[in-house]
Protein backbone atom coordinates (compact mmCIF):
# COMPACT_ATOMS: atom_id res chain seq x y z
CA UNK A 1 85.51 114.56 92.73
CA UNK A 2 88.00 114.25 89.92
CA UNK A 3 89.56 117.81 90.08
CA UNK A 4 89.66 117.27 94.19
CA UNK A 5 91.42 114.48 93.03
CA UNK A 6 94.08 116.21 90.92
CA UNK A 7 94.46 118.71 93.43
CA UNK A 8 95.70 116.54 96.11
CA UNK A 9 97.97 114.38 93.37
CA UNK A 10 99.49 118.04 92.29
CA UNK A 11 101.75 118.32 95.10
CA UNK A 12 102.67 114.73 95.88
CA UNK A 13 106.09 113.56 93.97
CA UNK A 14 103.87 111.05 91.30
CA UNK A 15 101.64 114.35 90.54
CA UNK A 16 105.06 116.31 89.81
CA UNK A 17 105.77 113.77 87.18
CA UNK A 18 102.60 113.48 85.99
CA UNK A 19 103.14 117.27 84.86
CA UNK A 20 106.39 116.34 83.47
CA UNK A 21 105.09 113.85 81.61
CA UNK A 22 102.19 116.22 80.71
CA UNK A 23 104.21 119.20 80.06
CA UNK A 24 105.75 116.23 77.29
CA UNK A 25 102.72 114.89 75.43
CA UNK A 26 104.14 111.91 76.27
CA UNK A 27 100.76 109.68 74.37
CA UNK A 28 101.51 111.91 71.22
CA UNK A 29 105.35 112.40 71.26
CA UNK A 30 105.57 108.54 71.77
CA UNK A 31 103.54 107.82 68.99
CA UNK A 32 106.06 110.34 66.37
CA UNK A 33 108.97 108.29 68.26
CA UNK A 34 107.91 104.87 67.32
CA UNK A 35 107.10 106.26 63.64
CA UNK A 36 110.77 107.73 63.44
CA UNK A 37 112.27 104.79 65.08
CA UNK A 38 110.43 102.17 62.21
CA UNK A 39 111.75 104.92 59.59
CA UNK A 40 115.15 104.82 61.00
CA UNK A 41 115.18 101.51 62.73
CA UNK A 42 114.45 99.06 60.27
CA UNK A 43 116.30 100.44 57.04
CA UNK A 44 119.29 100.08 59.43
CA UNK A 45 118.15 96.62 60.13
CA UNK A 46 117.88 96.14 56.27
CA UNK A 47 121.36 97.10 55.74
CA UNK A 48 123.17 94.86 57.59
CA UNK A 49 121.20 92.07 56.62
CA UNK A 50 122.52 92.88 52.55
CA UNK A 51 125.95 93.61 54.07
CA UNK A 52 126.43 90.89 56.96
CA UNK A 53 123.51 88.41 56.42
CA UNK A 54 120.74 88.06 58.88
CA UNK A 55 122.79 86.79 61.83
CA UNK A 56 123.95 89.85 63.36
CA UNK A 57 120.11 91.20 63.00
CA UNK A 58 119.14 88.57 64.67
CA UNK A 59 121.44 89.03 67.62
CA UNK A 60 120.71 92.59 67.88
CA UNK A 61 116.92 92.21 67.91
CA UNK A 62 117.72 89.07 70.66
CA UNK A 63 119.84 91.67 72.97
CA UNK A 64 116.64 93.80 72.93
CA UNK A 65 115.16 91.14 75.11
CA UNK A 66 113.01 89.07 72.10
CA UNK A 67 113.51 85.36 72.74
CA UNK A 68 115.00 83.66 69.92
CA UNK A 69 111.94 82.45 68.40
CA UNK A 70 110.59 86.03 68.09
CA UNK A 71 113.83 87.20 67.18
CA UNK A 72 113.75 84.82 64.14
CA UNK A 73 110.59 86.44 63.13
CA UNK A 74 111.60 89.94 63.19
CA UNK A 75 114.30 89.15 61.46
CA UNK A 76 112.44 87.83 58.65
CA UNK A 77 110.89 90.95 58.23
CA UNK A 78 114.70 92.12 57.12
CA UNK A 79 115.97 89.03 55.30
CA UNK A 80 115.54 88.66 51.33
CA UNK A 81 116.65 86.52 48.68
CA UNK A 82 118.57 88.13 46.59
CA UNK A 83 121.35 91.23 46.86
CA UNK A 84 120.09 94.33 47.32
CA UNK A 85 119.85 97.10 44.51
CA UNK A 86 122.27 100.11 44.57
CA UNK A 87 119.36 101.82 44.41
CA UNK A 88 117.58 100.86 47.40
CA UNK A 89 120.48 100.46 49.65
CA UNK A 90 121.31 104.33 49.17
CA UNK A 91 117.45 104.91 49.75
CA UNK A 92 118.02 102.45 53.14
CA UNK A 93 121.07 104.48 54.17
CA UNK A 94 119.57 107.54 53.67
CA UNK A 95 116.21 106.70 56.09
CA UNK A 96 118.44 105.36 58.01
CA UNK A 97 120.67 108.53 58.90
CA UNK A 98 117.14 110.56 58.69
CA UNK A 99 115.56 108.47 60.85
CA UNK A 100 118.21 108.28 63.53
CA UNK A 101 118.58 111.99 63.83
CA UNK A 102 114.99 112.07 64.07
CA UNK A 103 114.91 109.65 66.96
CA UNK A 104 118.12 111.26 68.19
CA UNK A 105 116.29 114.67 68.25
CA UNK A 106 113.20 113.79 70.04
CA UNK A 107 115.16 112.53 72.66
CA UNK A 108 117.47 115.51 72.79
CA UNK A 109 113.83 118.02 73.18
CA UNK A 110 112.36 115.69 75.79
CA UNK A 111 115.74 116.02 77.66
CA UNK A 112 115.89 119.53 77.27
CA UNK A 113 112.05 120.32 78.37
CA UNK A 114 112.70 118.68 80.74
CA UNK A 115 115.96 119.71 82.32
CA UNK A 116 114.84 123.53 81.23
CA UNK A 117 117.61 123.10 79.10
CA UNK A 118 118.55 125.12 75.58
CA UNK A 119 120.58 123.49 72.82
CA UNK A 120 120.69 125.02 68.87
CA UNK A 121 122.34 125.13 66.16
CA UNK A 122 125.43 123.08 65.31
CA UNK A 123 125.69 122.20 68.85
CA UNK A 124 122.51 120.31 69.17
CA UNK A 125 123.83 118.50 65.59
CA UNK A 126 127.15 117.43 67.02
CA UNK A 127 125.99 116.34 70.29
CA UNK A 128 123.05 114.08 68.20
CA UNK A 129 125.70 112.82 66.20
CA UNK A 130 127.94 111.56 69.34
CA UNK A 131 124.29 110.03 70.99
CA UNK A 132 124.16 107.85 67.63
CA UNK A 133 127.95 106.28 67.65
CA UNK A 134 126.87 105.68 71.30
CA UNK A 135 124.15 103.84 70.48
CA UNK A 136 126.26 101.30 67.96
CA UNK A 137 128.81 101.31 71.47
CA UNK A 138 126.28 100.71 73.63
CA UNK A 139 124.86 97.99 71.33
CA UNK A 140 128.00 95.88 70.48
CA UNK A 141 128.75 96.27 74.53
CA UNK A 142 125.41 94.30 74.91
CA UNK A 143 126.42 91.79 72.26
CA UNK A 144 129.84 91.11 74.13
CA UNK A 145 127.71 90.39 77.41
CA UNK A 146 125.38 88.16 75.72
CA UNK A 147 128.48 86.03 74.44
CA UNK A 148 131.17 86.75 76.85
CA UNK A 149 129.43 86.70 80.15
CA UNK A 150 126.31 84.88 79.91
CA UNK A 151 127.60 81.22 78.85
CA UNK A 152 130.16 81.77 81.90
CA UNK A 153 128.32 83.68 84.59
CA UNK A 154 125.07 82.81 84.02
CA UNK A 155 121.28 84.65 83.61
CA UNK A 156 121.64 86.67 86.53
CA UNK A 157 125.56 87.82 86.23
CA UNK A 158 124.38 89.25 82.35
CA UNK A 159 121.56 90.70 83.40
CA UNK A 160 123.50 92.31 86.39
CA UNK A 161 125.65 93.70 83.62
CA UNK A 162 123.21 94.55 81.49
CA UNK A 163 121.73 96.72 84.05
CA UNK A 164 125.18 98.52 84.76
CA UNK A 165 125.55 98.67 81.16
CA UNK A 166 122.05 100.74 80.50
CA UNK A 167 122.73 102.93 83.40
CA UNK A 168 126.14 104.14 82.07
CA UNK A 169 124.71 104.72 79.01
CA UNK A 170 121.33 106.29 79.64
CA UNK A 171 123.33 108.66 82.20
CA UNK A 172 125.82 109.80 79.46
CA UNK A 173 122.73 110.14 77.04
CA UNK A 174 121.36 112.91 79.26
CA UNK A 175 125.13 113.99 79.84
CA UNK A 176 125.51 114.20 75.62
CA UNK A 177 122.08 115.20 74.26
CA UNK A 178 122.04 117.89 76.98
CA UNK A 179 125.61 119.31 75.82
CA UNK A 180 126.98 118.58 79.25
CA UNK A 181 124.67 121.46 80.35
CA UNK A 182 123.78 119.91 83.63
CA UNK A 183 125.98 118.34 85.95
CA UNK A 184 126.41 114.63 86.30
CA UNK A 185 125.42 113.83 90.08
CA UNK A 186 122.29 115.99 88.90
CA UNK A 187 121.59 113.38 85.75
CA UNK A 188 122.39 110.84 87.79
CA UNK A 189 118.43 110.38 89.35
CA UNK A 190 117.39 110.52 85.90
CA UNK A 191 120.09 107.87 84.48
CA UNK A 192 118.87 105.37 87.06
CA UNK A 193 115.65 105.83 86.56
CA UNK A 194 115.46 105.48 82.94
CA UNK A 195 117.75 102.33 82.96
CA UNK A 196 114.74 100.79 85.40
CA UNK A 197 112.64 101.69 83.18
CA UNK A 198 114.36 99.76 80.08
CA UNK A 199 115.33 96.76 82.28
CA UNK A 200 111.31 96.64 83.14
CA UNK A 201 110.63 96.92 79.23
CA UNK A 202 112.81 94.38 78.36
CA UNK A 203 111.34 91.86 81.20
CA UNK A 204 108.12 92.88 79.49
CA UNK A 205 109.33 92.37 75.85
CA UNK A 206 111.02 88.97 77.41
CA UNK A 207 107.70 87.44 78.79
CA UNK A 208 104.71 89.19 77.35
CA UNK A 209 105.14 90.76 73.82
CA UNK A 210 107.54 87.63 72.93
CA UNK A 211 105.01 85.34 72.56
CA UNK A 212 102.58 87.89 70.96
CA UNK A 213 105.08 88.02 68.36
CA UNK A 214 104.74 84.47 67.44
CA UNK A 215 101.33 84.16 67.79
CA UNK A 216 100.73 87.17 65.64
CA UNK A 217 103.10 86.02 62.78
CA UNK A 218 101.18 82.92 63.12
CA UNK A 219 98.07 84.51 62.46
CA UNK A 220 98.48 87.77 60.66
CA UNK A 221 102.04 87.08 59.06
CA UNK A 222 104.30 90.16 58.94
CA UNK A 223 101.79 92.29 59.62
CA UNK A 224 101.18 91.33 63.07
CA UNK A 225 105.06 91.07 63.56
CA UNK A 226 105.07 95.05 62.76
CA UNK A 227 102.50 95.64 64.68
CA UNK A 228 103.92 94.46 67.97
CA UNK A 229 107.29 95.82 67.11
CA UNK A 230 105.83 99.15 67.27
CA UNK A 231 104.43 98.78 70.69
CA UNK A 232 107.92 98.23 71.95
CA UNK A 233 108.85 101.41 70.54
CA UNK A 234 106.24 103.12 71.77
CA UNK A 235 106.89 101.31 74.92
CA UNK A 236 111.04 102.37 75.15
CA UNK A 237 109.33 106.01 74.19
CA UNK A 238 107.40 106.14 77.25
CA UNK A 239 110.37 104.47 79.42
CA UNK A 240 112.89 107.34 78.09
CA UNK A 241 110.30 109.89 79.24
CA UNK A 242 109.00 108.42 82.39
CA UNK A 243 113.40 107.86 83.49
CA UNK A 244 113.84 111.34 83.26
CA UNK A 245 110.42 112.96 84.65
CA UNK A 246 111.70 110.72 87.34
CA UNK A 247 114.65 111.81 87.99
CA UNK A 248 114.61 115.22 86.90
CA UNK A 249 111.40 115.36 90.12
CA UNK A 250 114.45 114.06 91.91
CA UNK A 251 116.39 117.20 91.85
CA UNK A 252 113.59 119.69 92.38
CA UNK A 253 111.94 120.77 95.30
CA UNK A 254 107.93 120.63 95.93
CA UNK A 255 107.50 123.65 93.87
CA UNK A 256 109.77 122.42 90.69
CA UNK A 257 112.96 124.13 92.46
CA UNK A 258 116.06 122.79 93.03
CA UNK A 259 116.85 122.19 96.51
CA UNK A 260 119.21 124.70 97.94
CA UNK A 261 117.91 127.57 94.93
CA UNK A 262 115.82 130.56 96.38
CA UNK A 263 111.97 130.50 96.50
CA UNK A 264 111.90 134.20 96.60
CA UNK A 265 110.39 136.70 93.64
CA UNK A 266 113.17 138.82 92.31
CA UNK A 267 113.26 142.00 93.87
CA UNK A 268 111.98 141.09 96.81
CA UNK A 269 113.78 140.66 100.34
């Protein structure tokens, strides 16, 4: 009963994703994502708490849809006492450029898989490079909304914005990490899709894994506070994937074609 079940999901739209996703190892590859995203992540997170103080942590982990009283306890996980050794702040920088290509990289293959795309060399380097000053543009851009148009406009007039905002960005992402291999109104299914799929994640992180937050650092202390951090990175892993399976489904016919391309075997009329 199960395989007749597969067999009539195969051809259906949700099946086609489901072999994107598939195709992916989306349980695994999300799992190495939220690993390089800690590694990366949170050295950056520890830097500019030495450098800037905890404030601007704090309103970069709020933008990421934590209220502010689980924002206050993530950011506790990156605040100390003192200043910061030489020593360990070149070990933080270092994870931290490590741990961004990583996280820049696994993007970049999931995009390429699935796209059917190839990018090497110095290329692939360069274009992972421009993703990551995105990512600082794409999160000050957030902080100006949260300041600039929130107090004025209101809840749903920043999250309207935020919503443009992700969807510009996650369409250039494919646009960038893909080396501008594949044209825009092509990306564009995928763009959309995966800027649903953060706005959804951040609702979730807004009303759900908020208050786990506080209720774990009640119970468990920091430990509990890591451990729900990393279910929102394995949860923006899955919503990166699951954007552009989406859209990339979009663009292809029943049979994983384009529409327009020929069905027929080469060398045959």
């Amino acid at each position: 009963m199960l395989h007749a079940a597969q067999n009539r999901l195969e051809p259906t739209a949700a099946g086609r994703v489901w072999r994107q996703l598939s195709e992916l190892g989306i349980i695994d590859s999300s799992l190495q994502f939220a690993a390089a995203f800690t590694v990366g992540f949170i050295p950056f997170l520890m830097l500019l708490s030495a450098a800037l103080g905890p404030g601007l942590t704090r309103a970069i982990v709020t933008r990421s849809g934590f209220t502010s009283q689980a924002a206050h306890d993530l950011a506790l996980l990156f605040t100390h006492a003192g200043t910061a050794s030489t020593t360990l702040t070149a070990l933080a920088l270092v994870l931290a450029v490590l741990g961004g290509d990583a996280v820049a990289g696994m993007i970049q293959t999931w995009y390429a898989k699935t796209f059917r795309a190839h990018i090497r060399g110095w290329k692939a380097m360069a274009r992972r490079a421009q993703w990551l000053a995105g990512v600082f543009g794409f999160l000050a851009m957030q902080a100006v909304i949260g300041r600039r148009i929130q107090p004025h406009g209101g809840e749903a007039a920043a999250a309207g914005a935020q919503f443009l905002l992700s969807l510009v960005f996650w369409w250039w992402s494919l646009h960038a990490l893909l080396s501008g291999q594949i044209p825009w109104r092509r990306l564009f299914p995928a763009g959309l899709a995966t800027a649903t799929c953060y706005t959804c994640l951040g609702a979730y992180i807004t009303y759900v894994m908020s208050s786990s937050i506080v209720a774990n650092d009640a119970t468990y202390g920091a430990i509990g506070t890591v451990i729900t951090l990393l279910t929102a990175e394995i949860g923006l892993a899955v919503a990166v994937q699951l954007g552009a399976a989406i859209g990339a489904t979009a663009g292809r016919g029943k049979d994983g074609h384009r529409p327009g391309t020929s069905r027929t075997p080469a060398g045959k009329m």
